[in-house]
PDB file of N, CA and C in Angstrom:
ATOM      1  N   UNK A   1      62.587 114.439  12.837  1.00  0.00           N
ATOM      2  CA  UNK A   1      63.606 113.515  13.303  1.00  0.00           C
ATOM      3  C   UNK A   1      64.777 113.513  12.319  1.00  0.00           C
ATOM      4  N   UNK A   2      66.447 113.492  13.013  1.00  0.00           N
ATOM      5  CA  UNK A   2      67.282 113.402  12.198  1.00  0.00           C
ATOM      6  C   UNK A   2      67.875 111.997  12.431  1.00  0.00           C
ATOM      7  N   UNK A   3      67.977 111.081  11.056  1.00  0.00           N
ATOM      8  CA  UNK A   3      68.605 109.925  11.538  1.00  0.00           C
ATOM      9  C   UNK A   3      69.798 110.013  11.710  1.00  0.00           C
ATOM     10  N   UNK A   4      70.341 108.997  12.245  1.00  0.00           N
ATOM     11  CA  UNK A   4      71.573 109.139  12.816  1.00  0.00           C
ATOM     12  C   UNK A   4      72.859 108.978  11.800  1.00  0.00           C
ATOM     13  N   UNK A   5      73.014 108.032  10.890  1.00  0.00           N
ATOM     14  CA  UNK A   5      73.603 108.315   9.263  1.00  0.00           C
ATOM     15  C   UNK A   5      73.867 109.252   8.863  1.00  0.00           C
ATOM     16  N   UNK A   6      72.024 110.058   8.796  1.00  0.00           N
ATOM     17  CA  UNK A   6      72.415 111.602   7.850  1.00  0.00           C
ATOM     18  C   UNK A   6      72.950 112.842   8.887  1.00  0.00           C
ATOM     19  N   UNK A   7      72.934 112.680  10.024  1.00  0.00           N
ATOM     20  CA  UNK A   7      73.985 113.457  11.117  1.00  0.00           C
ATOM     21  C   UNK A   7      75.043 112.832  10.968  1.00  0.00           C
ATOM     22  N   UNK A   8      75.741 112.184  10.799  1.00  0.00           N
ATOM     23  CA  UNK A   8      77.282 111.599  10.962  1.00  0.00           C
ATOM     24  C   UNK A   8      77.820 111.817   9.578  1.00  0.00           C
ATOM     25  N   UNK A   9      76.792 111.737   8.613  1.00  0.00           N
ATOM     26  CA  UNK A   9      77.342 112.073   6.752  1.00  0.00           C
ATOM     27  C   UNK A   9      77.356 113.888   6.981  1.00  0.00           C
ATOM     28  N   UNK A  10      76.962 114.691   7.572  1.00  0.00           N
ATOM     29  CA  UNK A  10      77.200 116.009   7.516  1.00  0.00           C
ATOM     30  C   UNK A  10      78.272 115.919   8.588  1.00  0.00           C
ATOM     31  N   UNK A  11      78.216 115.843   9.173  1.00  0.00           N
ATOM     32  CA  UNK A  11      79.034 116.519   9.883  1.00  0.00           C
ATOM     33  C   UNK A  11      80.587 115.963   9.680  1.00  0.00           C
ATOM     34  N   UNK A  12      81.060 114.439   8.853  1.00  0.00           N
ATOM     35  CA  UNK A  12      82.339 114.422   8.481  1.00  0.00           C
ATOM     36  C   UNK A  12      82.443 115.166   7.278  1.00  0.00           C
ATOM     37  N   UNK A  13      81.251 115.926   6.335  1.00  0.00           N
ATOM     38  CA  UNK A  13      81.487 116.890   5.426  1.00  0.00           C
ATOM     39  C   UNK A  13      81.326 117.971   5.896  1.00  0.00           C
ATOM     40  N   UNK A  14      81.174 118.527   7.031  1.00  0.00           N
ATOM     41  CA  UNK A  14      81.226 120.013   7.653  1.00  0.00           C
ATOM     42  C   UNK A  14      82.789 120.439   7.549  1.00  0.00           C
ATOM     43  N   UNK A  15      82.806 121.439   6.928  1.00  0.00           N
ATOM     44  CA  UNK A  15      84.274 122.663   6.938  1.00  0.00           C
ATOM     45  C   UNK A  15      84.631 122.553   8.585  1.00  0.00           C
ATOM     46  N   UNK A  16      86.418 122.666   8.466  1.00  0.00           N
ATOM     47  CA  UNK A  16      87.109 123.206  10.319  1.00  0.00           C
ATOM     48  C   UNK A  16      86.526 124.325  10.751  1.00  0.00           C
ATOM     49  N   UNK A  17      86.073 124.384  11.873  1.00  0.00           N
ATOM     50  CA  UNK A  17      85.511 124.892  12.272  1.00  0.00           C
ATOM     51  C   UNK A  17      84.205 125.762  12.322  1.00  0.00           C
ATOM     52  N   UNK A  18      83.467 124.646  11.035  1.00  0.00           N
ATOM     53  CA  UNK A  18      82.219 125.087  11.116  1.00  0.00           C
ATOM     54  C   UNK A  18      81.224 124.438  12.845  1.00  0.00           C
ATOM     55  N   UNK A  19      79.826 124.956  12.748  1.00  0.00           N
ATOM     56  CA  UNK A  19      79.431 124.387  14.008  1.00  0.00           C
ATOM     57  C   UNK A  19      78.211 123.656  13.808  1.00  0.00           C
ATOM     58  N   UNK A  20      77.909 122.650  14.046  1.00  0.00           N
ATOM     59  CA  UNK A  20      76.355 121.944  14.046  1.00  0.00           C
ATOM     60  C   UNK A  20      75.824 122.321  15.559  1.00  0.00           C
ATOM     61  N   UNK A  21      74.425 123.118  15.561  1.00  0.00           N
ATOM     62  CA  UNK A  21      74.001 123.044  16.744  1.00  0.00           C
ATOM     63  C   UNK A  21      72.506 122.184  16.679  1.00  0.00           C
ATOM     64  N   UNK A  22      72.748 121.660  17.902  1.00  0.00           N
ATOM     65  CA  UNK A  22      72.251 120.481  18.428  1.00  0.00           C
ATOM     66  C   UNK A  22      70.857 120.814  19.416  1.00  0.00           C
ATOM     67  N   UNK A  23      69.897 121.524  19.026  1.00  0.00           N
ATOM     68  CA  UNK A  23      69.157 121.492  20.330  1.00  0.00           C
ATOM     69  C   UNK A  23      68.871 120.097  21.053  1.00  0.00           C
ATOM     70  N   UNK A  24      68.320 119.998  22.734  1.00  0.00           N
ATOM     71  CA  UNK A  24      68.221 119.238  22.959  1.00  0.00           C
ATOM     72  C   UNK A  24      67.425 118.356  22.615  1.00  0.00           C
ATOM     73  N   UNK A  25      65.983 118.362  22.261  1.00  0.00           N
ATOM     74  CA  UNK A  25      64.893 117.885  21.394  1.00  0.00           C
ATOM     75  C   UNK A  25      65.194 117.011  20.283  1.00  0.00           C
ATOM     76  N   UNK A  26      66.191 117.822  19.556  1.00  0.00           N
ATOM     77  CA  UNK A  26      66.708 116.721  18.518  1.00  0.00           C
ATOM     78  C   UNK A  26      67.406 115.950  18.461  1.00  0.00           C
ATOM     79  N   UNK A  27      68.818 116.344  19.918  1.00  0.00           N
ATOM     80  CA  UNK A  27      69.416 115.292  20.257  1.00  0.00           C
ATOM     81  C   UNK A  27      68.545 114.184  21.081  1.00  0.00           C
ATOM     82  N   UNK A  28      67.789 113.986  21.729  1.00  0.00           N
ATOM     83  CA  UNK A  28      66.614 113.199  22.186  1.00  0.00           C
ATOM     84  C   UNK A  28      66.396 112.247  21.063  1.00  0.00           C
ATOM     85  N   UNK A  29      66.159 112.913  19.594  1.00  0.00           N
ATOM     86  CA  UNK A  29      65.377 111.570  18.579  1.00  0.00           C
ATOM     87  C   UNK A  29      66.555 111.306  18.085  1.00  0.00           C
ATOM     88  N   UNK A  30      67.844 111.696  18.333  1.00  0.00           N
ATOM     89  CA  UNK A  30      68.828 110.920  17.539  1.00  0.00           C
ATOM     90  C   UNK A  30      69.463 110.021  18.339  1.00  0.00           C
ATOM     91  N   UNK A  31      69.672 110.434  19.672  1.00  0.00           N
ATOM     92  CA  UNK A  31      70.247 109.961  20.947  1.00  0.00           C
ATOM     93  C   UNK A  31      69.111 109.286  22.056  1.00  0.00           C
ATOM     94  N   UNK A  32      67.891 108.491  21.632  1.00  0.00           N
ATOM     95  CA  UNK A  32      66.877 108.305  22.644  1.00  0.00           C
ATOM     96  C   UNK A  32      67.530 107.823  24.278  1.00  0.00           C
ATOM     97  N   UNK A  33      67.635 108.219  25.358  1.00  0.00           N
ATOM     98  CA  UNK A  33      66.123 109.102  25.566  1.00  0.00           C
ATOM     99  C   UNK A  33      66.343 110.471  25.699  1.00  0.00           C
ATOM    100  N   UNK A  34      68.141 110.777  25.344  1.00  0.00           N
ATOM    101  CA  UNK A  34      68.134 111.972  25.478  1.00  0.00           C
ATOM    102  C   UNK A  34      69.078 112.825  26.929  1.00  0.00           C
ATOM    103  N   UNK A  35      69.406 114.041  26.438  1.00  0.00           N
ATOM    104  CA  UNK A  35      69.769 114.825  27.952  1.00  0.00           C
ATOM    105  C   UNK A  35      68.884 114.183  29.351  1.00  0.00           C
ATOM    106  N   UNK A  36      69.850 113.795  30.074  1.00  0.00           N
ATOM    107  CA  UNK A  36      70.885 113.505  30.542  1.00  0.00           C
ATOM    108  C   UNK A  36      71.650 112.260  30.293  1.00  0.00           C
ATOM    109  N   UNK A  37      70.948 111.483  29.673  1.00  0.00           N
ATOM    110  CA  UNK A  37      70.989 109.916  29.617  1.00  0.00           C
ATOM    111  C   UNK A  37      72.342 109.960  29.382  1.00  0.00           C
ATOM    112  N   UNK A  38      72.898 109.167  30.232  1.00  0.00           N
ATOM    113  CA  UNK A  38      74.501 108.770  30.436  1.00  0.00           C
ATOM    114  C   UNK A  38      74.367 108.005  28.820  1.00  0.00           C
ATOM    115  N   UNK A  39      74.270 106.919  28.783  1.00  0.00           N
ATOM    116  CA  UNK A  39      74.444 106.525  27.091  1.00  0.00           C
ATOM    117  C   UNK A  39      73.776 107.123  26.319  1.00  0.00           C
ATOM    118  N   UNK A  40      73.495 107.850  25.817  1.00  0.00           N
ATOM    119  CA  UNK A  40      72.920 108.680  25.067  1.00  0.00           C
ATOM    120  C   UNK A  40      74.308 109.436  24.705  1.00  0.00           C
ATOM    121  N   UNK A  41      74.380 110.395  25.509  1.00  0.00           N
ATOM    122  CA  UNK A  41      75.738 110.924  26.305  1.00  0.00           C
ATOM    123  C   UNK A  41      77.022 110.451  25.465  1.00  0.00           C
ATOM    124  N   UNK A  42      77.229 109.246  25.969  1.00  0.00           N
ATOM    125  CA  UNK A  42      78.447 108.694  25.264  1.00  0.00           C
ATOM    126  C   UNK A  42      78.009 108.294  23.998  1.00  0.00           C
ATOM    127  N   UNK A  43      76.939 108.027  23.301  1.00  0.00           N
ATOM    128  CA  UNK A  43      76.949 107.631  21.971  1.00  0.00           C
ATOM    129  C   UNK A  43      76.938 109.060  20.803  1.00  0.00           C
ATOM    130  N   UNK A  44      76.891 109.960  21.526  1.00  0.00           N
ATOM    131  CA  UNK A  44      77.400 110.979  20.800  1.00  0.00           C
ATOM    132  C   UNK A  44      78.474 111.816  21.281  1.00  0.00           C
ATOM    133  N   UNK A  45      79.738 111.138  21.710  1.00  0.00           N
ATOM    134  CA  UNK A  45      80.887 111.431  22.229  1.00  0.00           C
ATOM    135  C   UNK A  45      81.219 110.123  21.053  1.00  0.00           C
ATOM    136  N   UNK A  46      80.965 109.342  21.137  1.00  0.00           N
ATOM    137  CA  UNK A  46      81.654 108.877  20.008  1.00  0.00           C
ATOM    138  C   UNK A  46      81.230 109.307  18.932  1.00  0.00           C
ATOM    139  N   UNK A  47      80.512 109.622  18.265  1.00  0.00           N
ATOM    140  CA  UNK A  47      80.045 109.861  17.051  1.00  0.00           C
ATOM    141  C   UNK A  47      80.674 111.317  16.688  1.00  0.00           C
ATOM    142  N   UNK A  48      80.909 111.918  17.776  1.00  0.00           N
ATOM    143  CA  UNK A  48      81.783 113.371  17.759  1.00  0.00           C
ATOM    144  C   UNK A  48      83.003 113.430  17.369  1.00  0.00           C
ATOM    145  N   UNK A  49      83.622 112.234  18.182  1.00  0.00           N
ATOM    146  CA  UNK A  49      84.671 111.450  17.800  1.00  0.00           C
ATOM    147  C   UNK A  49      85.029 110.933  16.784  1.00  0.00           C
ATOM    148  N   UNK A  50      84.209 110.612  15.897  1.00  0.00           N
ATOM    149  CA  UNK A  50      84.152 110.123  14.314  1.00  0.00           C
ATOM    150  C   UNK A  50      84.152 110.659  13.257  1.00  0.00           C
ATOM    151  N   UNK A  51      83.338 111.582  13.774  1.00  0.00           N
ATOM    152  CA  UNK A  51      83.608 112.941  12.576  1.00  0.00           C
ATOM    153  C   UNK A  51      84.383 114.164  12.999  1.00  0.00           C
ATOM    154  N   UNK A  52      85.037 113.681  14.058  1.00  0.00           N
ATOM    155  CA  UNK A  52      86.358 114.793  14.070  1.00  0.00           C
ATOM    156  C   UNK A  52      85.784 116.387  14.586  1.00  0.00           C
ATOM    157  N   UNK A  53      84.355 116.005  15.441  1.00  0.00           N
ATOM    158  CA  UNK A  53      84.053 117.375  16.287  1.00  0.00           C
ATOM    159  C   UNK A  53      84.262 117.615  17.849  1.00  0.00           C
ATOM    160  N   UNK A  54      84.532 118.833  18.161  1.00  0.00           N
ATOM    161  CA  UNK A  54      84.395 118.594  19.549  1.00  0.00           C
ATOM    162  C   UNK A  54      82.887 119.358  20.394  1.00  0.00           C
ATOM    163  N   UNK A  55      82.215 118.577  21.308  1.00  0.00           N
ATOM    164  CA  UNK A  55      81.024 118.936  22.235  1.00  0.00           C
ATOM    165  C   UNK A  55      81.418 120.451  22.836  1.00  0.00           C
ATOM    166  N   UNK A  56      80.450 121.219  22.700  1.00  0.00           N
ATOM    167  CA  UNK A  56      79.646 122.090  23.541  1.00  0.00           C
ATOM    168  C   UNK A  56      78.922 122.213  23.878  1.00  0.00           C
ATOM    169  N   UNK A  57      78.491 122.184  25.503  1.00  0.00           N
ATOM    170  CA  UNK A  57      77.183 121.794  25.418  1.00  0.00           C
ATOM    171  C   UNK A  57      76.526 123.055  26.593  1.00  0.00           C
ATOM    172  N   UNK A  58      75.312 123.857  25.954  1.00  0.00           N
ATOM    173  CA  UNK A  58      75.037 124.979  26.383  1.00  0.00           C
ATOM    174  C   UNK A  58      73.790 125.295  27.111  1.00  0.00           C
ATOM    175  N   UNK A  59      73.964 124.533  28.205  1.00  0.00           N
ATOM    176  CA  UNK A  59      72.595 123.943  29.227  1.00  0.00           C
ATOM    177  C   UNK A  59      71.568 124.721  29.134  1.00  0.00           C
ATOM    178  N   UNK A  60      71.879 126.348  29.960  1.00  0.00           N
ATOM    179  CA  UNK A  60      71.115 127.007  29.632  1.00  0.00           C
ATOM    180  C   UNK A  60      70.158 127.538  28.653  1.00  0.00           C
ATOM    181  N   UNK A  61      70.748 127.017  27.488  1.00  0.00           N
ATOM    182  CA  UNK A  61      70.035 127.188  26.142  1.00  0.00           C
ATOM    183  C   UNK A  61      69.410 125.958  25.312  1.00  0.00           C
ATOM    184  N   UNK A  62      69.636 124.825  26.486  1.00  0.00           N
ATOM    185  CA  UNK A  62      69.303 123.429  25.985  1.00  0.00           C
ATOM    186  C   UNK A  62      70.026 123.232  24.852  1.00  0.00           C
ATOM    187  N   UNK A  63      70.879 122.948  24.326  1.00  0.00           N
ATOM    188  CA  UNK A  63      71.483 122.666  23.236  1.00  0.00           C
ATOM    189  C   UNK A  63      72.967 122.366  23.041  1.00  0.00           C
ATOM    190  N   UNK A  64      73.268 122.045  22.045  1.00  0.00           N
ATOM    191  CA  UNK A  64      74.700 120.759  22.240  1.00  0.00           C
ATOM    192  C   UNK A  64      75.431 121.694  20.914  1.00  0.00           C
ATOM    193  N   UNK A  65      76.647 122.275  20.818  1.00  0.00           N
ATOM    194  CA  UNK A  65      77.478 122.344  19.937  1.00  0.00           C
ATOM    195  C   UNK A  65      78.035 121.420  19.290  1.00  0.00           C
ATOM    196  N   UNK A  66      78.341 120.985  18.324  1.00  0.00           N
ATOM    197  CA  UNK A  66      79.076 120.010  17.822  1.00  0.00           C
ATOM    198  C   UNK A  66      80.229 121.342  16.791  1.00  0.00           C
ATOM    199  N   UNK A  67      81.442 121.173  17.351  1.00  0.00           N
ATOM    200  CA  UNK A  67      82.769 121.891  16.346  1.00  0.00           C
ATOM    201  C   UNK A  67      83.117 121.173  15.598  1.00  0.00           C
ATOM    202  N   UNK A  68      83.847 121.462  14.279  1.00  0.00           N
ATOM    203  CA  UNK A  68      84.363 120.352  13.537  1.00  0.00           C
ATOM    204  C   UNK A  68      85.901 121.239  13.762  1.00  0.00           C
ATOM    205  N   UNK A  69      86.542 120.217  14.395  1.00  0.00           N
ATOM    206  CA  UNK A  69      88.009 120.347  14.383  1.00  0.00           C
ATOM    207  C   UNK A  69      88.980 120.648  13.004  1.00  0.00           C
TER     208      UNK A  69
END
């Protein structure tokens, strides 16, 4: 499990255009309950938002890009 703190402390120290990838599994324990969950969803649209990344999200491969702008 990644808490949600120590994801938001990396990723406003992640380099432009480095990438955090996100499988879905882990977004699940950070984001309960997870893909698809509409709030889930938006609570890491904001948090993307906070640390200045933008979403990719790569269904087929279950997993979520996070860019750092």
């Amino acid at each position: 499990m990644l808490p949600r703190d120590v994801l938001k402390s990396y990723l406003l120290d992640m380099p432009s255009g480095h990438i955090f990838d996100l499988p879905y599994r882990l977004f699940a324990s950070v984001f309960p309950p997870g893909q698809p969950d509409k709030a889930a969803r938006e609570s890491l649209i904001t948090l993307a938002e906070e640390c200045q990344c933008d979403i990719k999200t790569i269904a087929d491969e279950e997993r979520i890009e996070l860019i750092k702008r």
